[in-house]
Protein backbone atom coordinates (compact mmCIF):
# COMPACT_ATOMS: atom_id res chain seq x y z
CA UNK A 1 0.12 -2.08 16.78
CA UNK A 2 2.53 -1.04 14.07
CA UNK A 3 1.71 1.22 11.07
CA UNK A 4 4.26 1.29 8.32
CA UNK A 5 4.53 2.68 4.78
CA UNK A 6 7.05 1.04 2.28
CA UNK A 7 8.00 3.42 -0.70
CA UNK A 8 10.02 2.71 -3.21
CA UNK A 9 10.01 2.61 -7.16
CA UNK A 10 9.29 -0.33 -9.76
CA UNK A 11 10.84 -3.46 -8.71
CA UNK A 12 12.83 -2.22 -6.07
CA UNK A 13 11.85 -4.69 -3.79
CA UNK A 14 8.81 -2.99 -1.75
CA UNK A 15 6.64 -5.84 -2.08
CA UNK A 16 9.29 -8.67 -0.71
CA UNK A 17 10.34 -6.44 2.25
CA UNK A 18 6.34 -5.56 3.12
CA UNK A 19 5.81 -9.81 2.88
CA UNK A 20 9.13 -10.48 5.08
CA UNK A 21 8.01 -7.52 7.59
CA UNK A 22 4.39 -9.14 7.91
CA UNK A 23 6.05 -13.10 8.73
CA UNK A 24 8.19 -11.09 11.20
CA UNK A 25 5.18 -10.11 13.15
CA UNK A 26 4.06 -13.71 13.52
CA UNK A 27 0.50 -12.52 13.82
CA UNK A 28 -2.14 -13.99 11.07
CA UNK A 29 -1.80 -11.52 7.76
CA UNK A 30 -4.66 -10.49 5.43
CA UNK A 31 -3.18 -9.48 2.06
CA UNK A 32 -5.37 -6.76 0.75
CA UNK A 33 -4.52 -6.55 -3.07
CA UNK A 34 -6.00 -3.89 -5.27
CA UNK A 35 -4.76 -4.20 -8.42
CA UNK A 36 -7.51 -5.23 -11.23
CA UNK A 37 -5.93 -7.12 -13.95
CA UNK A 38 -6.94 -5.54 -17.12
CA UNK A 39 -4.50 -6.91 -19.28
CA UNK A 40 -2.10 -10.10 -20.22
CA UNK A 41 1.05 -7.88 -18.37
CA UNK A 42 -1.10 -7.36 -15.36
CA UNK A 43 -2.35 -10.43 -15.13
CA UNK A 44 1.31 -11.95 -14.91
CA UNK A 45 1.83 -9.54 -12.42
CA UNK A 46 -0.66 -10.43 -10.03
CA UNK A 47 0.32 -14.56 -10.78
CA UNK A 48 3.81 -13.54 -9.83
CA UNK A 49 2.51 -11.97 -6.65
CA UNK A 50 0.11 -14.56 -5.35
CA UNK A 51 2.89 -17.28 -6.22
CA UNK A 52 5.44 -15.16 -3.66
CA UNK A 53 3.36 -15.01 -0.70
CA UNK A 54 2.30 -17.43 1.73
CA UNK A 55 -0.85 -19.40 0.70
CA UNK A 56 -2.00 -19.54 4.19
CA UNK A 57 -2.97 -15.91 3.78
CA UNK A 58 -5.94 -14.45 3.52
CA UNK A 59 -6.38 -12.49 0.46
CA UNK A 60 -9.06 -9.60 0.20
CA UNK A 61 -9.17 -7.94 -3.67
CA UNK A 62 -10.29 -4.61 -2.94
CA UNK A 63 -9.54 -2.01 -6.05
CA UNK A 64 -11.71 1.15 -4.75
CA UNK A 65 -12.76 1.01 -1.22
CA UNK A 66 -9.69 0.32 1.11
CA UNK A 67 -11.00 2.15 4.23
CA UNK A 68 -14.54 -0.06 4.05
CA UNK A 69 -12.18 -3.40 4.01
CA UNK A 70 -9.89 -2.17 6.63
CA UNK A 71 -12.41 -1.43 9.06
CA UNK A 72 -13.75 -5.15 8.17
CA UNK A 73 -10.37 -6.86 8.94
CA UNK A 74 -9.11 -4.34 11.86
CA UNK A 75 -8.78 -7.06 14.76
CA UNK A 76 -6.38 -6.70 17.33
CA UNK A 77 -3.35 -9.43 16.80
CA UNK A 78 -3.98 -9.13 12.92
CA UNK A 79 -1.37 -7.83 10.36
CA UNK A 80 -3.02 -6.55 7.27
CA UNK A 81 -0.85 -6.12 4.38
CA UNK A 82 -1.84 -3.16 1.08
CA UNK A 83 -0.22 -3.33 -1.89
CA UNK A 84 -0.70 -1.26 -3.31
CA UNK A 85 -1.63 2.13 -2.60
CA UNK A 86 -0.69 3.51 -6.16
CA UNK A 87 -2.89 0.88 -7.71
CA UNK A 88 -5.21 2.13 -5.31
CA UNK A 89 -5.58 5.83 -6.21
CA UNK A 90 -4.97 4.83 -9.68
CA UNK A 91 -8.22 3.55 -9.87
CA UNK A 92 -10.06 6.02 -7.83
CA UNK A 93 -9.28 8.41 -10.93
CA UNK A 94 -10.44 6.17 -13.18
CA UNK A 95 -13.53 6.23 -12.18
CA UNK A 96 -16.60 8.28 -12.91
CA UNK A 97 -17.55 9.59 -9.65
CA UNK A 98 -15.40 12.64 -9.40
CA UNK A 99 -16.20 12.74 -5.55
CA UNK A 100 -14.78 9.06 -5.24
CA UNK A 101 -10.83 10.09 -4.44
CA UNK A 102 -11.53 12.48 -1.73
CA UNK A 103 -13.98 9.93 0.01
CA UNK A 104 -11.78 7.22 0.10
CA UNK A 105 -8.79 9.15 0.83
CA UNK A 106 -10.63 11.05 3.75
CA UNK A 107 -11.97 7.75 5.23
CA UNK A 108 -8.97 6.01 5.18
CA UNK A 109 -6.94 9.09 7.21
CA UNK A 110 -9.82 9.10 9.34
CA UNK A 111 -9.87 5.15 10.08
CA UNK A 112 -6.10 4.78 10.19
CA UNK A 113 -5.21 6.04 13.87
CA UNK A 114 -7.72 3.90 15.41
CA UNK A 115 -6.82 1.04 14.01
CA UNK A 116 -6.01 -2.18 16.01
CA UNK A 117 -4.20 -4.12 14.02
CA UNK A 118 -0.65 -3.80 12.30
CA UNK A 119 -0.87 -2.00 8.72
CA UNK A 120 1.71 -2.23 6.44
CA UNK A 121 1.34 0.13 3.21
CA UNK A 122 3.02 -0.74 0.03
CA UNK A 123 2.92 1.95 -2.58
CA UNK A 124 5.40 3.35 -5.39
CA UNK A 125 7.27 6.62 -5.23
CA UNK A 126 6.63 8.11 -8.55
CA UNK A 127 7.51 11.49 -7.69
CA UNK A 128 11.18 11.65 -8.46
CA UNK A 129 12.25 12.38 -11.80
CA UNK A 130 10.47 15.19 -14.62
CA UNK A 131 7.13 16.37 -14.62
CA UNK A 132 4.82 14.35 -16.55
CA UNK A 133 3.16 15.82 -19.76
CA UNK A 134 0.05 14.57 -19.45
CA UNK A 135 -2.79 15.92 -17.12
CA UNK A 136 -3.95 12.78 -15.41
CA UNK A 137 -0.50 12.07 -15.08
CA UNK A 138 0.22 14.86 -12.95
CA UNK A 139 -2.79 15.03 -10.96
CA UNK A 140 -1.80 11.13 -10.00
CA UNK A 141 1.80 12.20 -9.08
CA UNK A 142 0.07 15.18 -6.94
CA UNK A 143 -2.12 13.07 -4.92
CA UNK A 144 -0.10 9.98 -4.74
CA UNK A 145 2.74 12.26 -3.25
CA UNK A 146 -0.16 14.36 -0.86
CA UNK A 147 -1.20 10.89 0.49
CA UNK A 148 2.22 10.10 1.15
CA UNK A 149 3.13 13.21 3.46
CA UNK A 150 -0.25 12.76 4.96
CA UNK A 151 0.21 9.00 5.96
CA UNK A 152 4.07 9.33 6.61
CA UNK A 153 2.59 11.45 9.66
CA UNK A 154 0.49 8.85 10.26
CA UNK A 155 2.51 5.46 10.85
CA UNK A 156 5.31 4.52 12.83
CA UNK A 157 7.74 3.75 10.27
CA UNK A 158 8.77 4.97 6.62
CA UNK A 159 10.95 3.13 4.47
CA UNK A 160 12.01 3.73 1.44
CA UNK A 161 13.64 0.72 -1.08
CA UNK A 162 15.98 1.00 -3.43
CA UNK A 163 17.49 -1.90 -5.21
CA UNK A 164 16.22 -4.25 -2.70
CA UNK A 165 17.86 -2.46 0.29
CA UNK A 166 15.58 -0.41 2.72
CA UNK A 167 16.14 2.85 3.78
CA UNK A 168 14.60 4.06 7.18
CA UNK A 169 13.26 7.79 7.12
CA UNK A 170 11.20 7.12 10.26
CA UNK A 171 10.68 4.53 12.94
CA UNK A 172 12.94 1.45 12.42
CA UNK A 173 12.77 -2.05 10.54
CA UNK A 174 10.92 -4.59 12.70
CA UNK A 175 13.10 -6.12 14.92
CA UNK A 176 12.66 -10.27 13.84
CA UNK A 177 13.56 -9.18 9.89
């Protein structure tokens, strides 16, 4: 099995590269999407999505409690597909249970190295350019870039994207891309 984390910023091409890298592995793919679609932009965003990948797919909507739905779909000869983790913890803080982020976070680094299946990761690297002004802003660019150091020790491979082009920082592109 095959753990991966694609990085990389606003349409740099994370998603496409995470969607080629799962029809690579040839192995059945569960698409586990977590954005909620809270307005007209989002909700054009997620149509664009669904309308890229494969219809075949299975699709899972899971906005709070990735490690719960993980554990669900972990089968050996699976690929199971996130995108994305920055949707992810972005709605962790938005909620009102201020213990929420540190469960979820905790259960997914606990689930991850047992898993069967191949996990790819999708998630935007925010954490590049000025500090942000606002609180919430910075606590989201602290943890988003904590969970990244902890899962980049995690998986096999780390890549980042930029303009549509991936660059390897550990482990290698899969070999049928």
């Amino acid at each position: 099995m095959t753990k991966t984390l694609i990085l990389g910023g606003v349409k740099s091409g994370k998603s496409r590269l995470a969607e080629q890298w799962a029809i690579a592995t040839k192995r059945p793919v569960t698409y586990i999407a977590t954005a909620t679609a809270n307005d007209a932009e989002m909700q054009r965003r997620i149509k664009h999505h669904q309308q890229q990948r494969p219809q075949h797919w299975l699709v899972n909507e899971t906005p709070l409690h990735l490690a719960s739905t993980l554990q669900r779909h972990d089968v050996s000869g699976q690929c199971l597909l996130v995108d994305c983790l920055t949707l992810w913890l972005t709605n962790l803080l938005l909620t009102d249970n201020k213990d929420i982020l540190k469960q979820e976070i905790s259960a997914l680094l606990t689930l991850l190295p047992e898993m069967k299946a191949d996990i790819i990761f999708v998630s935007n690297e925010t954490n590049m350019g000025i500090v942000p002004v606002g609180e919430l802003s910075r606590r989201y660019c602290d943890e988003i870039g904590l969970l990244h150091q902890r899962l980049a020790t995690l998986v096999n491979n780390v890549i980042l994207t930029v303009a549509g082009l991936p660059h390897i920082l550990k482990g290698q592109l899969y070999e049928r891309l």
